[in-house]
C-alpha atoms as a PDB file:
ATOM      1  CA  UNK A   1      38.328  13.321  15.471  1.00  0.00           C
ATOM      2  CA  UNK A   2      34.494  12.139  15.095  1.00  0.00           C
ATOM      3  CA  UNK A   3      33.198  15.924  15.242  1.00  0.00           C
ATOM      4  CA  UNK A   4      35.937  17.119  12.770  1.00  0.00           C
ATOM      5  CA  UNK A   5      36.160  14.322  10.304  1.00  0.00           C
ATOM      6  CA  UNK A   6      32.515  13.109  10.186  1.00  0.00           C
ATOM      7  CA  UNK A   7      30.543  15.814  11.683  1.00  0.00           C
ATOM      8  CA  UNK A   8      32.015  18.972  10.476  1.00  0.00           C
ATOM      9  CA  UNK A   9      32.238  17.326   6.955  1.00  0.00           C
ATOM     10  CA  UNK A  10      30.218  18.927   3.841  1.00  0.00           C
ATOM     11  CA  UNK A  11      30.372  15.068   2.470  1.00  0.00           C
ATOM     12  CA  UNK A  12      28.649  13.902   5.531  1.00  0.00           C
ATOM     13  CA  UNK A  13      25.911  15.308   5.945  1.00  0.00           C
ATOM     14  CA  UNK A  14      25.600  15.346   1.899  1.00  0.00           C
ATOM     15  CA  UNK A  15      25.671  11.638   1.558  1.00  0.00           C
ATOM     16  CA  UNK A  16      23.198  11.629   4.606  1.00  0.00           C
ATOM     17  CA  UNK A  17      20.602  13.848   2.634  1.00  0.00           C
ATOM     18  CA  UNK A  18      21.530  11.105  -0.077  1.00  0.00           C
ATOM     19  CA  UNK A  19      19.731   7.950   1.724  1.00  0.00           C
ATOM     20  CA  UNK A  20      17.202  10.138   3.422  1.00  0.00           C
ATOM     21  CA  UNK A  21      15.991  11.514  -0.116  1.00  0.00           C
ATOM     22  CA  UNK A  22      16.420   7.521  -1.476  1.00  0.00           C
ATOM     23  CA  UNK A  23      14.202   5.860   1.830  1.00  0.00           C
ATOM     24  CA  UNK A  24      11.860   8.982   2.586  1.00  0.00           C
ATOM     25  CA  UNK A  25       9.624   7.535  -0.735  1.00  0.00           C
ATOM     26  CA  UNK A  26      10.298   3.638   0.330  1.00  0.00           C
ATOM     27  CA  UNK A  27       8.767   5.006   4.179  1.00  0.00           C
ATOM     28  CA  UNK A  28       6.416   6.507   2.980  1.00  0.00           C
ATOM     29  CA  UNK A  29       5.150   3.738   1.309  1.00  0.00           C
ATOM     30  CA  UNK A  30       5.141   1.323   3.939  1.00  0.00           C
ATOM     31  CA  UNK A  31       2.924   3.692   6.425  1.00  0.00           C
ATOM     32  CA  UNK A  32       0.450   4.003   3.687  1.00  0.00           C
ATOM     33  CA  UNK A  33       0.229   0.341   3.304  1.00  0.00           C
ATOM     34  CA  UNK A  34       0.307  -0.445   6.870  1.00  0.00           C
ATOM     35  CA  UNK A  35      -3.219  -0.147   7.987  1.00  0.00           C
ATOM     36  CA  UNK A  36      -6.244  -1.550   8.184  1.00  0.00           C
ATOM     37  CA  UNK A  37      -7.705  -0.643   4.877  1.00  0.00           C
ATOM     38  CA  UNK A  38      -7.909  -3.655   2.014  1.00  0.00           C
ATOM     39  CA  UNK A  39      -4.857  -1.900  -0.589  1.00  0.00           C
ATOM     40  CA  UNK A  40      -3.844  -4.949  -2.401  1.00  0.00           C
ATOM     41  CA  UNK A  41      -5.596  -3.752  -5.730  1.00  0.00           C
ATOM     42  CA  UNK A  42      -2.544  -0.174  -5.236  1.00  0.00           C
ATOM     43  CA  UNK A  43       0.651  -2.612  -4.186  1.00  0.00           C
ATOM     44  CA  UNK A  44       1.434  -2.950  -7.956  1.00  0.00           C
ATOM     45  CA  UNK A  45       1.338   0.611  -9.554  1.00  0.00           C
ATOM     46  CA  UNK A  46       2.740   2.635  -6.545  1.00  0.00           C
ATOM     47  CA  UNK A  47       5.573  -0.218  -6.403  1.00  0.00           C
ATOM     48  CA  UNK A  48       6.536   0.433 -10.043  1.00  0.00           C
ATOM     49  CA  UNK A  49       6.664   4.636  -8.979  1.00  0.00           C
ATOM     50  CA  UNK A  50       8.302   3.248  -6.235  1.00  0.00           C
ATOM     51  CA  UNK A  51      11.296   2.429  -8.244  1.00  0.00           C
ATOM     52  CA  UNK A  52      11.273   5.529 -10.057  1.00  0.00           C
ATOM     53  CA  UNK A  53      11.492   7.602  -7.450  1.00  0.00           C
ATOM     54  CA  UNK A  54      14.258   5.760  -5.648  1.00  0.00           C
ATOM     55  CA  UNK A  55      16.366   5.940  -8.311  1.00  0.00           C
ATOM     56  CA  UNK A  56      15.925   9.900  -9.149  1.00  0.00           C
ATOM     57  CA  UNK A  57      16.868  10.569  -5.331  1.00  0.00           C
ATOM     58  CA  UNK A  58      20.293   9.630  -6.204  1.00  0.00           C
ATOM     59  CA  UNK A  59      22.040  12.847  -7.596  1.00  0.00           C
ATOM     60  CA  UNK A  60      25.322  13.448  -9.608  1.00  0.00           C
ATOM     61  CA  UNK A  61      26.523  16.332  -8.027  1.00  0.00           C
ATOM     62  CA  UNK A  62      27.958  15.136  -4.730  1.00  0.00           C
ATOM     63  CA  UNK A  63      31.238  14.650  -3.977  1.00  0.00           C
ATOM     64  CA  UNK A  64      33.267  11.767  -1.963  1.00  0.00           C
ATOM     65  CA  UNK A  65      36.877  11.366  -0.988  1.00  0.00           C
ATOM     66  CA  UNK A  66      39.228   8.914  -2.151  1.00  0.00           C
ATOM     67  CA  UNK A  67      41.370   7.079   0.151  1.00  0.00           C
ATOM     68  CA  UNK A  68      44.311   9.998  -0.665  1.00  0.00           C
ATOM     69  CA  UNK A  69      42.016  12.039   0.959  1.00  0.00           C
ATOM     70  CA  UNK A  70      40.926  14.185  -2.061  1.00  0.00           C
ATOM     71  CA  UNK A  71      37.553  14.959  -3.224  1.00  0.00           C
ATOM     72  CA  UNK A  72      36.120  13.216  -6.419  1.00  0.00           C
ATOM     73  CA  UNK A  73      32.642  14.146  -8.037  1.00  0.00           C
ATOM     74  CA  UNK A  74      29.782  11.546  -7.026  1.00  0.00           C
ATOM     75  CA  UNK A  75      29.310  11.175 -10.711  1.00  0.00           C
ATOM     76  CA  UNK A  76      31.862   8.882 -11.479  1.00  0.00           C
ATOM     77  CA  UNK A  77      30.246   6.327  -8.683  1.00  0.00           C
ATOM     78  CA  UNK A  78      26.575   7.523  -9.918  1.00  0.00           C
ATOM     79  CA  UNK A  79      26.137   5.089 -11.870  1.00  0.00           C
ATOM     80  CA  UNK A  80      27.505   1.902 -10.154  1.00  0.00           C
ATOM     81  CA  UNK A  81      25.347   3.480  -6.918  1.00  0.00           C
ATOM     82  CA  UNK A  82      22.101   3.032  -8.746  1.00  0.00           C
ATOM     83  CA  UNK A  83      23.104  -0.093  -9.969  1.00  0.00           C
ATOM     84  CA  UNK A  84      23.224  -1.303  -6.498  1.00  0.00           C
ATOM     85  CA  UNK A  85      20.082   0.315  -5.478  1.00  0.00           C
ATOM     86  CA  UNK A  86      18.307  -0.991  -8.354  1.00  0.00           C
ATOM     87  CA  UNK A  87      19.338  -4.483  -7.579  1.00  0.00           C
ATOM     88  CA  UNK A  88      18.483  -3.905  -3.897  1.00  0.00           C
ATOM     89  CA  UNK A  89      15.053  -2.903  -5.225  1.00  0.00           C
ATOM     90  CA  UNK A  90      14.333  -5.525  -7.479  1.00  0.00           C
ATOM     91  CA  UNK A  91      14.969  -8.753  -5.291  1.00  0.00           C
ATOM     92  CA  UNK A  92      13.314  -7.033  -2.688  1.00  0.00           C
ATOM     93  CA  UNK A  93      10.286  -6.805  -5.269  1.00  0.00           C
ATOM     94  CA  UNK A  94      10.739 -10.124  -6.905  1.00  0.00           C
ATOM     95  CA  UNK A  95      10.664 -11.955  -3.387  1.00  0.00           C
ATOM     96  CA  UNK A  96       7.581  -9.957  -2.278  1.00  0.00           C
ATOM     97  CA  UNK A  97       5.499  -9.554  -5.077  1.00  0.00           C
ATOM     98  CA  UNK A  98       2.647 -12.103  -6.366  1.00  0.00           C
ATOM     99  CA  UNK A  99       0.638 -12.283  -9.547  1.00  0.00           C
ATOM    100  CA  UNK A 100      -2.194 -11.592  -7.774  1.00  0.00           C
ATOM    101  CA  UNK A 101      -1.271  -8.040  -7.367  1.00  0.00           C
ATOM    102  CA  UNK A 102      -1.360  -7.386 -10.526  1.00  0.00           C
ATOM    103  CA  UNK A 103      -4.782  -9.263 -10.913  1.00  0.00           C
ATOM    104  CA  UNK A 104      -6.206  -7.067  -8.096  1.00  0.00           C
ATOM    105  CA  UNK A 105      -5.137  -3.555  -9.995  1.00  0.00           C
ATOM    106  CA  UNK A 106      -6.972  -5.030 -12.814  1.00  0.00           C
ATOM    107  CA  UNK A 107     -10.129  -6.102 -11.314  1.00  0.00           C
ATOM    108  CA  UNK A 108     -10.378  -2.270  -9.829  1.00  0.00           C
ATOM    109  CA  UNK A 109     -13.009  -0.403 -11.869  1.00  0.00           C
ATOM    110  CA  UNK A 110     -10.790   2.728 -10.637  1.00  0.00           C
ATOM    111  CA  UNK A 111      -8.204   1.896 -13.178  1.00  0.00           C
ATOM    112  CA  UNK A 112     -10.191   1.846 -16.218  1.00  0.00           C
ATOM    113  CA  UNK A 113      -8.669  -0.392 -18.454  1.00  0.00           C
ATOM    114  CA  UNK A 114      -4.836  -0.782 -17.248  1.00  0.00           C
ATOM    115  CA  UNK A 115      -2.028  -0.811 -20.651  1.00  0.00           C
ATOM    116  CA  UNK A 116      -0.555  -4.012 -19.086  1.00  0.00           C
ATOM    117  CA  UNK A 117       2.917  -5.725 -20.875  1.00  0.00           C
ATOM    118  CA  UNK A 118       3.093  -8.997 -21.858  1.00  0.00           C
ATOM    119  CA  UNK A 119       4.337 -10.377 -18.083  1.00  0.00           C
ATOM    120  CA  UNK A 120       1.764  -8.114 -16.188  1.00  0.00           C
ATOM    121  CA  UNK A 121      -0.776  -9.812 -18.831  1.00  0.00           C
ATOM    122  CA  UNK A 122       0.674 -12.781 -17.746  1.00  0.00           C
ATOM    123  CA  UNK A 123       0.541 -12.536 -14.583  1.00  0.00           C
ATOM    124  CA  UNK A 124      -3.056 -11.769 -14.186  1.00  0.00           C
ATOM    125  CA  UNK A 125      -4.135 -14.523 -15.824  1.00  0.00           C
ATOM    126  CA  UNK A 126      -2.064 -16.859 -14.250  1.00  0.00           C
ATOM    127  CA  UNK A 127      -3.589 -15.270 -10.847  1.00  0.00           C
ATOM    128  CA  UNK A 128      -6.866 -15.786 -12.058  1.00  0.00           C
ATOM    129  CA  UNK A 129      -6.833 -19.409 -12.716  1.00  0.00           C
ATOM    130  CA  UNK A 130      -4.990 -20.203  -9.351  1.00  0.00           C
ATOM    131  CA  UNK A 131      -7.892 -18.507  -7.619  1.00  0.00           C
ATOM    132  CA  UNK A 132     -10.573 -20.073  -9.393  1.00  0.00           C
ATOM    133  CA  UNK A 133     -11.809 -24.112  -9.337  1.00  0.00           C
ATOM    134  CA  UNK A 134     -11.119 -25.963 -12.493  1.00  0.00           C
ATOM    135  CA  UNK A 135     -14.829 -26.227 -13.375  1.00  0.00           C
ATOM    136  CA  UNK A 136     -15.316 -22.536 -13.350  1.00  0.00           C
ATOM    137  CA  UNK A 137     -12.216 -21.537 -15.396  1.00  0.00           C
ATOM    138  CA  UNK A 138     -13.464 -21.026 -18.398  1.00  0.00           C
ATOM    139  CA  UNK A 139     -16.513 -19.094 -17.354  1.00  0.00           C
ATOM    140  CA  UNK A 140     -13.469 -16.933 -15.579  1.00  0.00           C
ATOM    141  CA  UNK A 141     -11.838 -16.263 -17.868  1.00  0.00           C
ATOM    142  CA  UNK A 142     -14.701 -15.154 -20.433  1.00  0.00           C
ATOM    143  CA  UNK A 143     -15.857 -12.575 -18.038  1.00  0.00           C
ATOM    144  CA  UNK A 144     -12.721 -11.223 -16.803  1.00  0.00           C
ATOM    145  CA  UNK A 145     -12.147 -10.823 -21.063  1.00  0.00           C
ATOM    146  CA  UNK A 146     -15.236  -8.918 -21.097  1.00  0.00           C
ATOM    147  CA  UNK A 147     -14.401  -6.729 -18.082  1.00  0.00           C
ATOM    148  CA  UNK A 148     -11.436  -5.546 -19.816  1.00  0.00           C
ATOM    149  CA  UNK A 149     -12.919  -5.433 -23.054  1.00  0.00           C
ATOM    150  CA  UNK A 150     -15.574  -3.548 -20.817  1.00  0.00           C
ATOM    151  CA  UNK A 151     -18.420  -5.411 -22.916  1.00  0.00           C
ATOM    152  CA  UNK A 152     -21.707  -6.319 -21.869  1.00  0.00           C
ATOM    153  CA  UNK A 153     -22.591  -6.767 -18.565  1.00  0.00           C
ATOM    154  CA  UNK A 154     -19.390  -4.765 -17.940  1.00  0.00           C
ATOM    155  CA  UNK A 155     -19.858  -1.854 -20.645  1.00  0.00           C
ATOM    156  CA  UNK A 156     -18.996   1.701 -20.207  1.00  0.00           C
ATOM    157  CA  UNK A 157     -22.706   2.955 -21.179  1.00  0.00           C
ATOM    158  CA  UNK A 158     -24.202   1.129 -18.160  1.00  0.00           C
ATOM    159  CA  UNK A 159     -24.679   2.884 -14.887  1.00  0.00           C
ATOM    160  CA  UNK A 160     -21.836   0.572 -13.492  1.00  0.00           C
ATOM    161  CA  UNK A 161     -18.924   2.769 -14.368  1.00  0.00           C
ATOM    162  CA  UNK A 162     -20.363   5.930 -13.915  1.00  0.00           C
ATOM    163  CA  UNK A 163     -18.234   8.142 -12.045  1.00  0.00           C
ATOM    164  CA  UNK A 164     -20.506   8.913  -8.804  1.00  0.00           C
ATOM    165  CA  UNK A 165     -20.341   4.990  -8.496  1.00  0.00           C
ATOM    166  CA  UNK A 166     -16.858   4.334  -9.304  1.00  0.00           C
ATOM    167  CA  UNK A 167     -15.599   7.570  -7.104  1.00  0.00           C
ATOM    168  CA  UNK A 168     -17.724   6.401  -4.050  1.00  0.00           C
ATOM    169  CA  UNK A 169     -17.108   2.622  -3.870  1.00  0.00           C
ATOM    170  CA  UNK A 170     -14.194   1.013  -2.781  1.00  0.00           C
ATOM    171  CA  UNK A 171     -13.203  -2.064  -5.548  1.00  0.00           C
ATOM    172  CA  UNK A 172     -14.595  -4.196  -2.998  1.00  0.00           C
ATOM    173  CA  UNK A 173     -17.999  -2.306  -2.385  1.00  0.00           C
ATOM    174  CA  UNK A 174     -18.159  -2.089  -6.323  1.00  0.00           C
ATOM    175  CA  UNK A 175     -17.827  -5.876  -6.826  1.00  0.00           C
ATOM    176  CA  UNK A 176     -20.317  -6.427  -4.317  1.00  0.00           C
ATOM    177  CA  UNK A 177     -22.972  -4.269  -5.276  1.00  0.00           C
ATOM    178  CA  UNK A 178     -22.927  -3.843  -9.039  1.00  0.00           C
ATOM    179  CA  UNK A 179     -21.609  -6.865 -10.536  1.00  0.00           C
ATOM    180  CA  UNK A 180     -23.264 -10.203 -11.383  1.00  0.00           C
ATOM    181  CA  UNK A 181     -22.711 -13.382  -9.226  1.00  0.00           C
ATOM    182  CA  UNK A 182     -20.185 -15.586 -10.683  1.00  0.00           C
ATOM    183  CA  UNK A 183     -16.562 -16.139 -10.487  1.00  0.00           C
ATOM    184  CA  UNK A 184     -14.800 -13.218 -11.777  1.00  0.00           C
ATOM    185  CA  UNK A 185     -17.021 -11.057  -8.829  1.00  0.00           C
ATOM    186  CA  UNK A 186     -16.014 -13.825  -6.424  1.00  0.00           C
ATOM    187  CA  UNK A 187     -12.294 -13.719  -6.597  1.00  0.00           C
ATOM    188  CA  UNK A 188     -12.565 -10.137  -7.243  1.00  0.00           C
ATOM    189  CA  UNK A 189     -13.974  -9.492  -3.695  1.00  0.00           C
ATOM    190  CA  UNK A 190     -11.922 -11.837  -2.404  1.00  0.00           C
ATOM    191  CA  UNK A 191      -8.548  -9.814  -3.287  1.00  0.00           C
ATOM    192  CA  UNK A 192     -10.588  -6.061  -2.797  1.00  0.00           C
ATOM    193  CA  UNK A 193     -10.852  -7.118   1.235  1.00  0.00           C
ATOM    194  CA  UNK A 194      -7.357  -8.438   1.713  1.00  0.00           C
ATOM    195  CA  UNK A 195      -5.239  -5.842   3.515  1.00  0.00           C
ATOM    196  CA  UNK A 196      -1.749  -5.282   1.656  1.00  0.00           C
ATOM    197  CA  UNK A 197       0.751  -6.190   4.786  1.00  0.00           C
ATOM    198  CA  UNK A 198       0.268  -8.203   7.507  1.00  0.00           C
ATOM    199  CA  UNK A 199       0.113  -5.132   9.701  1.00  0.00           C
ATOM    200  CA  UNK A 200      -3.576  -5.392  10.648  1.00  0.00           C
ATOM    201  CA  UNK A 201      -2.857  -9.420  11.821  1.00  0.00           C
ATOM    202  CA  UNK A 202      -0.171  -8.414  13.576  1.00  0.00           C
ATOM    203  CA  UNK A 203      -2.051  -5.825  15.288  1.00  0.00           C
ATOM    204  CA  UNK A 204      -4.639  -8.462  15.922  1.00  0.00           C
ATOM    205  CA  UNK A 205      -2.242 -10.783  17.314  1.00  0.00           C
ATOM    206  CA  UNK A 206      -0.758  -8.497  19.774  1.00  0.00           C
ATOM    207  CA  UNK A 207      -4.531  -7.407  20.752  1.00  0.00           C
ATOM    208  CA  UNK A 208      -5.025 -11.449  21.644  1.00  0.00           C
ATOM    209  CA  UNK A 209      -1.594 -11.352  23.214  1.00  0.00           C
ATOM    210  CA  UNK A 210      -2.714  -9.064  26.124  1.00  0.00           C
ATOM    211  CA  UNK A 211      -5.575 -10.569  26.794  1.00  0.00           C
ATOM    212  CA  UNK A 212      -4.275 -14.160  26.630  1.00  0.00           C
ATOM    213  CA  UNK A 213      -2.084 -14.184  29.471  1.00  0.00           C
ATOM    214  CA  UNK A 214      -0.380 -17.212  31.782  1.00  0.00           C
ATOM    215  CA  UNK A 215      -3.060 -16.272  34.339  1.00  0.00           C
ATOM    216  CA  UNK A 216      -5.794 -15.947  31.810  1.00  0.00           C
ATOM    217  CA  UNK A 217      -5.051 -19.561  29.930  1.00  0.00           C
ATOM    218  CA  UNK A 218      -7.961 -20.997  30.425  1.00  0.00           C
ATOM    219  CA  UNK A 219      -9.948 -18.965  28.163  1.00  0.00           C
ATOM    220  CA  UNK A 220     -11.992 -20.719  25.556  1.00  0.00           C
ATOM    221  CA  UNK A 221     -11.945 -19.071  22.014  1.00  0.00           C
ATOM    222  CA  UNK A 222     -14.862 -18.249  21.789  1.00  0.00           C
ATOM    223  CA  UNK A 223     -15.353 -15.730  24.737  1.00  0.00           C
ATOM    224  CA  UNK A 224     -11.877 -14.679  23.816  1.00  0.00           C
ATOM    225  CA  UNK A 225     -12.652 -13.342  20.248  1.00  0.00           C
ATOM    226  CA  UNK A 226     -15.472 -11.317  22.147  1.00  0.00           C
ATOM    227  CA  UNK A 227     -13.015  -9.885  24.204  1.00  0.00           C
ATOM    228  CA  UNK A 228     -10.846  -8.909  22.028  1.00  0.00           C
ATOM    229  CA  UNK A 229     -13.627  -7.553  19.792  1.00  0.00           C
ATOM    230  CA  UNK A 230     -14.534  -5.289  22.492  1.00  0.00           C
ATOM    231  CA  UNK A 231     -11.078  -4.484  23.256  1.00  0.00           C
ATOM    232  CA  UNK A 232     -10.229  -3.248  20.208  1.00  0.00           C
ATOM    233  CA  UNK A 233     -13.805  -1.139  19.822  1.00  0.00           C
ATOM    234  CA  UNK A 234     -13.198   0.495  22.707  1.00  0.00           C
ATOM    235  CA  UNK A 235      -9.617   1.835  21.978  1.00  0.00           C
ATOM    236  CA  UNK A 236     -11.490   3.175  18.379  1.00  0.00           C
ATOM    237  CA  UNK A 237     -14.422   4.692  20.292  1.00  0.00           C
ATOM    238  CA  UNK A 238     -11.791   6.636  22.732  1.00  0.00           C
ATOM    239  CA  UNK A 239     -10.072   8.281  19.550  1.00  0.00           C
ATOM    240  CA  UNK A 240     -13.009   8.893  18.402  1.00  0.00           C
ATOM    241  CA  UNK A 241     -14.044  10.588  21.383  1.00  0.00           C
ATOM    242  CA  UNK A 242     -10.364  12.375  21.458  1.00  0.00           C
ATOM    243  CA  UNK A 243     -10.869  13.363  18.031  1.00  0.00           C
ATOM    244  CA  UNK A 244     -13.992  15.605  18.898  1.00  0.00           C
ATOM    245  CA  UNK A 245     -12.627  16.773  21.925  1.00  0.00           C
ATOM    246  CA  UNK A 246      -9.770  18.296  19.916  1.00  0.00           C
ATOM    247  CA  UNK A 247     -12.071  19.151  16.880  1.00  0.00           C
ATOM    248  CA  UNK A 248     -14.353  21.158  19.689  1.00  0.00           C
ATOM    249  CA  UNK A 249     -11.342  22.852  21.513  1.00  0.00           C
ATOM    250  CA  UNK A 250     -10.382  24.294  17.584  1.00  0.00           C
ATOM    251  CA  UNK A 251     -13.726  25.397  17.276  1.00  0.00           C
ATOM    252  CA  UNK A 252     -13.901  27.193  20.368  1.00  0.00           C
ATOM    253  CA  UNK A 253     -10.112  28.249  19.727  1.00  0.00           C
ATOM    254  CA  UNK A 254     -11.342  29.757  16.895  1.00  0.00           C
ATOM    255  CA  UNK A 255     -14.408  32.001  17.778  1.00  0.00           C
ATOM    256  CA  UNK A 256     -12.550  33.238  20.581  1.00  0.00           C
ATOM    257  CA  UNK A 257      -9.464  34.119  17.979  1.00  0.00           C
ATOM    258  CA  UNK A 258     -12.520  35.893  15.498  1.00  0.00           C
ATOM    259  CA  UNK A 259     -14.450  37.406  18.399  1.00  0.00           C
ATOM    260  CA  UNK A 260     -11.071  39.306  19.515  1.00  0.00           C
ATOM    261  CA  UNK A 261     -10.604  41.258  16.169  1.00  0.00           C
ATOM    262  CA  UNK A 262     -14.291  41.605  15.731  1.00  0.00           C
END
């Protein structure tokens, strides 16, 4: 009954193409954001072309059966479908999201200046003063008005937003390097070195966790963060060393491949 009802049915494997095609882009998303790198200032654009892409994976040309048994176009449910998938999308989003995503898209000299609507201006703002102490609110807010007006320091002639510096910097590196002490730089680095998940912690954690055992319990923090420093170092330096091992082998692989037509 399973292999001729389920697995021998068009429908099946049709509506199974169906939620691959809708969670491929929502997957794909969440390996991107799960390393190490500091992607907080990308959560909010690639979350809105999140959406969109979701909801054009759902297609009105499949077909389900109605409890008689007959076949009726996925059209007619196309509709109520994306509704649900929509919704599904959107509390997911409003529980995870936080103004100061869209602060950190803004504060990216990548972006240029962003077209932001009144909630996203909103939003930033409101992300701004949270981050910042009372006394230095106003001087805040005056600069991070400049930097989107891109006036003085922040104007497009300088050598600031030049492309070779732009291009090669991380929003982090930029902030660091180019722009003049004061608040606006400080929350901006602040948000350009926080990772987008808690991936890297939890890959931290578990690092700690192995080390940190019931015989090892007596460990005092300090020696423990040095062990799991060089831990963790090591593991990268054996890629690494993996890495040119292969990268040799496909060298080698390859002058032995052009040497035998030669």
């Amino acid at each position: 009954f399973f292999f001729e009802v389920v697995l021998n049915s068009a429908t099946t494997f049709a509506l199974l193409e169906t939620v691959v095609a809708i969670t491929s882009p929502i997957r794909s998303e969440i390996t991107y954001f799960e390393g190490d790198q500091p992607l907080l200032q990308e959560v909010w654009p690639r979350m809105k072309s999140l959406r969109e892409k979701v909801l054009s994976a759902i297609p009105g040309n499949l077909k389900s059966k109605t409890r008689a048994g007959r076949e009726k176009p996925w059209s007619a449910n196309e509709e109520s479908v994306r509704k649900r998938v929509e919704k599904l999308y959107t509390d997911r989003w409003d529980y995870m999201h936080d103004d100061a995503h869209v602060l950190a898209y803004c504060l990216n000299p990548k972006n240029g200046v962003p077209d932001l609507n009144e909630f996203e201006r909103k939003a930033a703002l409101n992300a701004l003063k949270e981050m910042v102490p009372e006394k230095q609110r106003a001087q805040a807010l005056q600069e991070y008005g400049k930097f989107r007006a891109r006036e003085a320091p922040f104007d497009v002639g300088s050598n600031l937003f030049s492309l070779l510096v732009v291009d090669s910097l991380s929003s982090y590196g930029w902030w660091k390097a180019y722009a003049d002490p004061g608040p606006l730089q400080n929350v901006a680095i602040a948000l350009g070195a926080i990772p987008a998940t808690a991936g890297a912690t939890e890959r931290n954690w578990n690092e700690f966790g192995q080390l940190y055992t019931r015989n090892r319990n007596r460990l005092k923090p300090e020696r423990l963060r040095k062990l799991v420093f060089i831990y963790h170092n090591l593991r990268i330096l054996a890629r690494m060393k993996v890495t040119k091992e292969d990268r040799r082998r496909e060298v080698a692989a390859s002058a032995l491949a052009v040497s035998a037509f030669a």
